[in-house]
N, C-alpha and C. Protein backbone atom coordinates (compact mmCIF):
# COMPACT_ATOMS: atom_id res chain seq x y z
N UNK A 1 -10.06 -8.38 -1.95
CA UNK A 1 -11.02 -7.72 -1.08
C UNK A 1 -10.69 -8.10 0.36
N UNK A 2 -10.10 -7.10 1.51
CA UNK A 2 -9.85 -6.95 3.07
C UNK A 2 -11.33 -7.48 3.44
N UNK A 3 -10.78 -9.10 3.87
CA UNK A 3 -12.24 -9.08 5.26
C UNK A 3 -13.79 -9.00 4.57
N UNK A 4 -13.71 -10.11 3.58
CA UNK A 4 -14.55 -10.16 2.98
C UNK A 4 -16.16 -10.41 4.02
N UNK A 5 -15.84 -11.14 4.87
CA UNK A 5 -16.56 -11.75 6.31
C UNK A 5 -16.79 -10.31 7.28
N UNK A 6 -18.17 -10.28 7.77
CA UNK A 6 -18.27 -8.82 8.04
C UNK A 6 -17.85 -9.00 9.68
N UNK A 7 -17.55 -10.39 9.91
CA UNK A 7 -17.40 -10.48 11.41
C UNK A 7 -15.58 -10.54 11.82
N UNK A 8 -14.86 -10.66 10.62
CA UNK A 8 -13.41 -10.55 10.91
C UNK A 8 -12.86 -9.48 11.79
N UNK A 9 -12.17 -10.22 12.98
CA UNK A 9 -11.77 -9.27 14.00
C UNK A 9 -11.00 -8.13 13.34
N UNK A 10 -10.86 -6.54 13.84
CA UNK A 10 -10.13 -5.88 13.27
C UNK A 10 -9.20 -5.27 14.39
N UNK A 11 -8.37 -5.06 14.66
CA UNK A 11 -7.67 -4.43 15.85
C UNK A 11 -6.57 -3.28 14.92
N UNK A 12 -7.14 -1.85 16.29
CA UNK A 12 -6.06 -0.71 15.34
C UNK A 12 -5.12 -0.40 16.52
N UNK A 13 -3.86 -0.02 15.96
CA UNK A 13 -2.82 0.14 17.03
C UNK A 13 -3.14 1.86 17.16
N UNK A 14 -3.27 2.19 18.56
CA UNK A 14 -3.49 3.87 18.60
C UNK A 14 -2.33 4.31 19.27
N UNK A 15 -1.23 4.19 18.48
CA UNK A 15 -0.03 4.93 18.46
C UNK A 15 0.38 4.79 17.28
N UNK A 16 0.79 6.31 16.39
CA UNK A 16 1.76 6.59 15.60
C UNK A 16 2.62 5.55 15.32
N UNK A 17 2.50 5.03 14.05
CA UNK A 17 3.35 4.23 13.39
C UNK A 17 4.58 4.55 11.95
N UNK A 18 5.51 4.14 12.30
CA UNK A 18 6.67 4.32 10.78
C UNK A 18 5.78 3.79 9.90
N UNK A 19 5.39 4.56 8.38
CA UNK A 19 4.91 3.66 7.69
C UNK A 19 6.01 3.37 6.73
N UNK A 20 7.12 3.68 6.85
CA UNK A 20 8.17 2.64 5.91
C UNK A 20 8.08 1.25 6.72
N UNK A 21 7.60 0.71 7.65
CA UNK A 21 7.50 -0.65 8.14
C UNK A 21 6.85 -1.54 6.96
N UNK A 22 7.18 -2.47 7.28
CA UNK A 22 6.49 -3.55 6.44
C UNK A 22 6.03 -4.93 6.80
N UNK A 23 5.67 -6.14 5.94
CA UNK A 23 5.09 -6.87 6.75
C UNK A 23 5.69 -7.79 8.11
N UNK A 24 7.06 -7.38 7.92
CA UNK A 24 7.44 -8.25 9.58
C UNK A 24 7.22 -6.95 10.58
N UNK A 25 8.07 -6.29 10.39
CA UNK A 25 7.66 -4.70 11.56
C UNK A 25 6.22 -4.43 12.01
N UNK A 26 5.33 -4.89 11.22
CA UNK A 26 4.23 -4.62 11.88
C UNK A 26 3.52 -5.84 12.37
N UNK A 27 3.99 -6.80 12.07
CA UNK A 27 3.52 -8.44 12.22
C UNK A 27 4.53 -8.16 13.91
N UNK A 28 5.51 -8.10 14.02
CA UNK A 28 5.98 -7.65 15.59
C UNK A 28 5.37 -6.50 16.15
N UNK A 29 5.06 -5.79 15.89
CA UNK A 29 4.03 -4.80 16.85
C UNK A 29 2.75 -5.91 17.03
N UNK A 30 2.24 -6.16 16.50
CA UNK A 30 0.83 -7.23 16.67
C UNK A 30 1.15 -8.56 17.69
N UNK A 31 1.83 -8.94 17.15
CA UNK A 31 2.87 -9.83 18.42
C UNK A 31 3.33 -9.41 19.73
N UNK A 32 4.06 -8.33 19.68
CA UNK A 32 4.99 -8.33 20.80
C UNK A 32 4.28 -6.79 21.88
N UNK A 33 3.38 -6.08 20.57
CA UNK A 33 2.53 -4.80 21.35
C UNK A 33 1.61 -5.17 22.08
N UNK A 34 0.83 -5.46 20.76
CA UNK A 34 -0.98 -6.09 20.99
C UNK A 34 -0.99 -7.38 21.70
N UNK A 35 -0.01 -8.06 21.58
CA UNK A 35 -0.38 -9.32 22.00
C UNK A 35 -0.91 -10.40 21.35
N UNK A 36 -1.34 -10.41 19.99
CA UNK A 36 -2.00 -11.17 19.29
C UNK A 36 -1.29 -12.01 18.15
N UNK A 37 -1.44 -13.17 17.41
CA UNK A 37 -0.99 -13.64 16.65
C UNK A 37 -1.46 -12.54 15.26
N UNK A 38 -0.58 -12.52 14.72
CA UNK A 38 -0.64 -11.85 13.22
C UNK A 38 -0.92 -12.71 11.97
N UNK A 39 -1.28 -14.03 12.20
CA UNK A 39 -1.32 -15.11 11.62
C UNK A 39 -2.61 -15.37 11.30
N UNK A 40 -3.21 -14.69 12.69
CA UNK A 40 -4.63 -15.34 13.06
C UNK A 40 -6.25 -15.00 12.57
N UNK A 41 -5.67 -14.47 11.25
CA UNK A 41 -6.84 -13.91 10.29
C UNK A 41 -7.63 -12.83 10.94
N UNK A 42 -7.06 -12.11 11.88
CA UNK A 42 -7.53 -10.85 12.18
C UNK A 42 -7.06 -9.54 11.17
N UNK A 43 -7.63 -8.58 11.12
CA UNK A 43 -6.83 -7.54 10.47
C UNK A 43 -6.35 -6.48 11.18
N UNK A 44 -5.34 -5.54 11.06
CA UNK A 44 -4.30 -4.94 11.92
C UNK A 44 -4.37 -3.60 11.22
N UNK A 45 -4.50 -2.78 12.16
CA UNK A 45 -4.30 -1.06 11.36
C UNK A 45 -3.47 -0.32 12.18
N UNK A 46 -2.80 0.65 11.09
CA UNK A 46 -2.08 1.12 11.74
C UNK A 46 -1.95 2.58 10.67
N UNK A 47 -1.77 3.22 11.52
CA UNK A 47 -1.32 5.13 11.12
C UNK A 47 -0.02 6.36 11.03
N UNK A 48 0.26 6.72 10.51
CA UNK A 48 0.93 7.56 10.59
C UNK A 48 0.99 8.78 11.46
N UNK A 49 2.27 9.39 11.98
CA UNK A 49 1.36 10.84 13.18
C UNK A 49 0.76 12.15 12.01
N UNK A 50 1.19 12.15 10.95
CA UNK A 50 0.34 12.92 10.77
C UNK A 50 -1.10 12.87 9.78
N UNK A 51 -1.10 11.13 10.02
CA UNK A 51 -2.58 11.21 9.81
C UNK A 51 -2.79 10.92 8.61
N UNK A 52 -1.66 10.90 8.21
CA UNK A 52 -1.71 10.82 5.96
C UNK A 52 -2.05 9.79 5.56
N UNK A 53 -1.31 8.52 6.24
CA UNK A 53 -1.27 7.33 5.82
C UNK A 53 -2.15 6.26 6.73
N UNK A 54 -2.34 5.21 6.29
CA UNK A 54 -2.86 4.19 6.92
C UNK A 54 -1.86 2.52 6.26
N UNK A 55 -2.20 1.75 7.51
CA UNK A 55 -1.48 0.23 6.66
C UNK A 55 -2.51 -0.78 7.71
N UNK A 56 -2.71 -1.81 6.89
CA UNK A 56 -3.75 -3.10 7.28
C UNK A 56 -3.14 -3.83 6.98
N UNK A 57 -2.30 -5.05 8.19
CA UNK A 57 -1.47 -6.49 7.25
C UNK A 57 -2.85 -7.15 7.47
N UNK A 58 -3.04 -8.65 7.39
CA UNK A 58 -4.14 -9.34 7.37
C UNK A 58 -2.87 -10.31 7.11
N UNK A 59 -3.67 -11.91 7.38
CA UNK A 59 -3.03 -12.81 6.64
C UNK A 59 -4.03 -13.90 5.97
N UNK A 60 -4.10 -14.04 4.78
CA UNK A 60 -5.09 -14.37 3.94
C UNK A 60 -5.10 -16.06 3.96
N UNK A 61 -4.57 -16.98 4.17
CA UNK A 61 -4.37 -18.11 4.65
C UNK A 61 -3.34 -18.88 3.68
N UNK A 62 -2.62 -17.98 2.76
CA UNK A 62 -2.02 -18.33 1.83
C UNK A 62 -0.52 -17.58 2.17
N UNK A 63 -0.88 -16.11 2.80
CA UNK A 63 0.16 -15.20 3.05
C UNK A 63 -0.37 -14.40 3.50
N UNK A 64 0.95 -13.34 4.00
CA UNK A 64 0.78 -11.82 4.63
C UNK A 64 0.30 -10.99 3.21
N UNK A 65 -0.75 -10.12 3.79
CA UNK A 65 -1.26 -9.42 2.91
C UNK A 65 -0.93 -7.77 3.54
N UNK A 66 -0.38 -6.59 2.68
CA UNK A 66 -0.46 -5.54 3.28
C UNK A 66 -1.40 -4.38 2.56
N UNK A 67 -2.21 -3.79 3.26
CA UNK A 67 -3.16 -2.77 2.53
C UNK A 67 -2.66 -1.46 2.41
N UNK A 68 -2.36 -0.35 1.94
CA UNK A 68 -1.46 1.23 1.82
C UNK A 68 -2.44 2.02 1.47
N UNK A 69 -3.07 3.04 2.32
CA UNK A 69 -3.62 4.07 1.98
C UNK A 69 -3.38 5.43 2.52
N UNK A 70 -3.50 6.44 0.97
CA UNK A 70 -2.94 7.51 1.42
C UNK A 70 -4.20 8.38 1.28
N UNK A 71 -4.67 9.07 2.13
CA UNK A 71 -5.34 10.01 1.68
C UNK A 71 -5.54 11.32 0.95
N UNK A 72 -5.85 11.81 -0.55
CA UNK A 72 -5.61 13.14 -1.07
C UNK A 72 -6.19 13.85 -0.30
N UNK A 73 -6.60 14.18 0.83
CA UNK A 73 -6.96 15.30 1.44
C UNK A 73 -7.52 15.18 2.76
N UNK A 74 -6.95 15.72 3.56
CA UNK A 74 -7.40 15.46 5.00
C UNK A 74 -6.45 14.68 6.11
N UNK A 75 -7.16 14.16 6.91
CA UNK A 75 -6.48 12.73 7.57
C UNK A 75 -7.36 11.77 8.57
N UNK A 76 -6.65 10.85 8.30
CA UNK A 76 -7.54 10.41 9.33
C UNK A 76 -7.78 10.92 10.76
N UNK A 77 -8.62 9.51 11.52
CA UNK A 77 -9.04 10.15 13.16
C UNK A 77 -7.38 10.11 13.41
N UNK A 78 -7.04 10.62 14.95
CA UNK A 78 -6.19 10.35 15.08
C UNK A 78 -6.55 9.39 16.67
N UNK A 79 -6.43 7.93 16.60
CA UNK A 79 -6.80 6.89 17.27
C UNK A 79 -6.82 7.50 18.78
N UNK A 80 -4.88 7.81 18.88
CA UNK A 80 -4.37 7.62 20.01
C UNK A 80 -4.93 9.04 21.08
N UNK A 81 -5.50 9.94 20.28
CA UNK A 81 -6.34 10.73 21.10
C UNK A 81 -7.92 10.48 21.60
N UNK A 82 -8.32 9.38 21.39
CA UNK A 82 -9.60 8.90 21.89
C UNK A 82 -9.27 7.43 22.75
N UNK A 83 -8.42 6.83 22.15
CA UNK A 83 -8.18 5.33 22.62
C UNK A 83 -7.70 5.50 24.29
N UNK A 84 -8.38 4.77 25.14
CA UNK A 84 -7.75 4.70 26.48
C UNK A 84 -6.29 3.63 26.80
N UNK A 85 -6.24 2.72 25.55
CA UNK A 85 -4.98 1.72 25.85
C UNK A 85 -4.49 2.03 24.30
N UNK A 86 -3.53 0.87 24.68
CA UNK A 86 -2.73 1.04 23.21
C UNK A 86 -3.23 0.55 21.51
N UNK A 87 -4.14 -0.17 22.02
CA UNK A 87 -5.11 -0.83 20.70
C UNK A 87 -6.23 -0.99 21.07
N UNK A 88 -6.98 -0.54 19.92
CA UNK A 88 -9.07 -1.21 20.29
C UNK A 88 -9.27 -1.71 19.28
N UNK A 89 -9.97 -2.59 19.37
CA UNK A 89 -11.20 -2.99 18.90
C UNK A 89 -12.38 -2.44 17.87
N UNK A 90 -12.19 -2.94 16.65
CA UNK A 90 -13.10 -2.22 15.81
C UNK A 90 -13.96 -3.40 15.14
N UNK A 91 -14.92 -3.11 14.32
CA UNK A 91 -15.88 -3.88 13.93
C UNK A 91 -15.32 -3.40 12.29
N UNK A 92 -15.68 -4.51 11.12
CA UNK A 92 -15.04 -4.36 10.16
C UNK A 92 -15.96 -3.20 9.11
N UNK A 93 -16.64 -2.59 9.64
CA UNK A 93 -17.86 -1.80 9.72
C UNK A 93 -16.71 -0.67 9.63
N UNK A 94 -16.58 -0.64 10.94
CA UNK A 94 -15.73 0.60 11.52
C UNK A 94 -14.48 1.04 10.65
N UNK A 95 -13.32 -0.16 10.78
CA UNK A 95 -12.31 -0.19 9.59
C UNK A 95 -12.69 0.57 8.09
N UNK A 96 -14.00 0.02 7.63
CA UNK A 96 -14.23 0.62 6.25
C UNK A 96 -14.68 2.54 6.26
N UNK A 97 -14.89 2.97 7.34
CA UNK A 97 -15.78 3.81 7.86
C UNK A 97 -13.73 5.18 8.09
N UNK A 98 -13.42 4.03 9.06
CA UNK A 98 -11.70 4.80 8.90
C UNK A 98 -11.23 5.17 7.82
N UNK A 99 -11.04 4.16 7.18
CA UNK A 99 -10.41 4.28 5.62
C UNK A 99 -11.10 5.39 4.99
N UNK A 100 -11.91 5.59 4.71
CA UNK A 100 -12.79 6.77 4.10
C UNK A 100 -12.84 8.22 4.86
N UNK A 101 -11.97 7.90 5.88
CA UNK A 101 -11.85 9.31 6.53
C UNK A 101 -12.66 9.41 7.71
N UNK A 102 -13.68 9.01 8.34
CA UNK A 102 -14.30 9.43 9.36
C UNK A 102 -13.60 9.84 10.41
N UNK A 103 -14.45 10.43 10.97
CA UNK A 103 -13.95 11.61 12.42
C UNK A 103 -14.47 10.65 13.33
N UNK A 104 -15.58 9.74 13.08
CA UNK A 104 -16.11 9.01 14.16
C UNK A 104 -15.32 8.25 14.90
N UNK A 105 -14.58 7.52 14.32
CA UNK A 105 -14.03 6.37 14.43
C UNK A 105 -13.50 6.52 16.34
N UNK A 106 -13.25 5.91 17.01
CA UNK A 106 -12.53 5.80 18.14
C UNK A 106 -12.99 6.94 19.27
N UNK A 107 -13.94 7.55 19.04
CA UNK A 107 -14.91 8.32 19.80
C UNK A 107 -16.22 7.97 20.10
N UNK A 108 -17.04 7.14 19.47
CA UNK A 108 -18.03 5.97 19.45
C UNK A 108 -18.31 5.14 18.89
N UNK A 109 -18.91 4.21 19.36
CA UNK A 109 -19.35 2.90 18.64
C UNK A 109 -20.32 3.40 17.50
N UNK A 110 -19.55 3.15 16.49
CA UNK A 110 -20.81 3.34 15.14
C UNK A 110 -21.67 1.85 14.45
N UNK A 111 -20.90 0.57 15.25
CA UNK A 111 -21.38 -0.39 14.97
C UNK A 111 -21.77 -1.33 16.13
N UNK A 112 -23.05 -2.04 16.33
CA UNK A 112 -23.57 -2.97 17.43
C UNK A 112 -22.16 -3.85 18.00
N UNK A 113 -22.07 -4.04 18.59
CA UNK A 113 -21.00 -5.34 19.22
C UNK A 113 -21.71 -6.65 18.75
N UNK A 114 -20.83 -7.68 18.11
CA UNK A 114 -21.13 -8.65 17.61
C UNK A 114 -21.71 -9.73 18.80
N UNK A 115 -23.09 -10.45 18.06
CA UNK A 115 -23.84 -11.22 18.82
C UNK A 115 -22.46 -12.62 19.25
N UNK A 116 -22.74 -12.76 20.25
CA UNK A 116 -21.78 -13.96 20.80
C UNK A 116 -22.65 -15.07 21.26
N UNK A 117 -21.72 -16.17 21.09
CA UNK A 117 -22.30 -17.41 21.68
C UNK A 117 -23.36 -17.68 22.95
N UNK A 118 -22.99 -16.49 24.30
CA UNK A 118 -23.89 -16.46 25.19
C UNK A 118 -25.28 -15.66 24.73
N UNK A 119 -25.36 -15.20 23.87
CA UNK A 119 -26.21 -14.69 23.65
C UNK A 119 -27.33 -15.31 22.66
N UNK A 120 -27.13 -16.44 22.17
CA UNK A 120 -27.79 -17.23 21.36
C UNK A 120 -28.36 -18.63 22.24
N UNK A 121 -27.83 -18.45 23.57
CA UNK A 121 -28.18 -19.68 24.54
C UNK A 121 -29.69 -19.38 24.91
N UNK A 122 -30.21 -20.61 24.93
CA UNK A 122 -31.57 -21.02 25.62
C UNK A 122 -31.52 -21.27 26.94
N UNK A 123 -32.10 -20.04 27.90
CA UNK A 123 -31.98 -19.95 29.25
C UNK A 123 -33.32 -20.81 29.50
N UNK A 124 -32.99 -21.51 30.64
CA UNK A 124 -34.02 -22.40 30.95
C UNK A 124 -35.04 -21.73 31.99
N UNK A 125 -36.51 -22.04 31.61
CA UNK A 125 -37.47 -21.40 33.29
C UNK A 125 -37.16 -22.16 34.40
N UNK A 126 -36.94 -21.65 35.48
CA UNK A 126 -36.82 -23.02 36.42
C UNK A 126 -38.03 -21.83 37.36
């Protein structure tokens, strides 16, 4: 089970991807695109241009994990026409919401932005 933790970062690359890549080819796009460690228990998506396919590496703390989905009918969003940079930010909400086909995805927030540390602080009256 992908991201069992509903708060696991998810980052999708919104450019067209080879999906004959595999787990180093896309572990270097996450690295050397995104900027991010591929190590770092985030999960990583990525698409095909015409929308057929999808791939999620993750790394499970044991190993690289890769996810393959094809869709029988349709396609997915297509990221890189809503995304203003080369990768966003999704909530693992969102990810499950992609996978299943939504149109939403990368045109609005369908999920709250996760509560953060400043936001749990006790502001003092002065």
């Amino acid at each position: 089970m992908i991201g069992a933790q509903h708060r696991v970062p998810v980052f999708a690359w919104c450019e067209p991807a080879d999906m004959r890549k595999g787990f180093e080819s896309l572990a270097a796009i996450v690295r050397e695109q995104v900027g991010l460690d591929p190590l770092s228990g985030g999960l990583f998506l990525f698409t095909n241009r015409q929308r057929t396919h999808a791939k999620v590496i993750y790394f499970d703390g044991t190993g690289m994990c890769l996810l393959s989905k094809r869709l029988a009918k349709g396609g997915f969003v297509a990221l890189w026409d809503h995304a203003k940079h080369r990768s966003i930010k999704l909530s693992k909400h969102e990810l499950d919401l992609f996978l299943e086909g939504s149109e939403l995805i990368g045109r609005y927030r369908v999920a709250p932005s996760p509560i953060e540390q400043k936001d749990l602080e006790i502001r003092s009256r002065t």
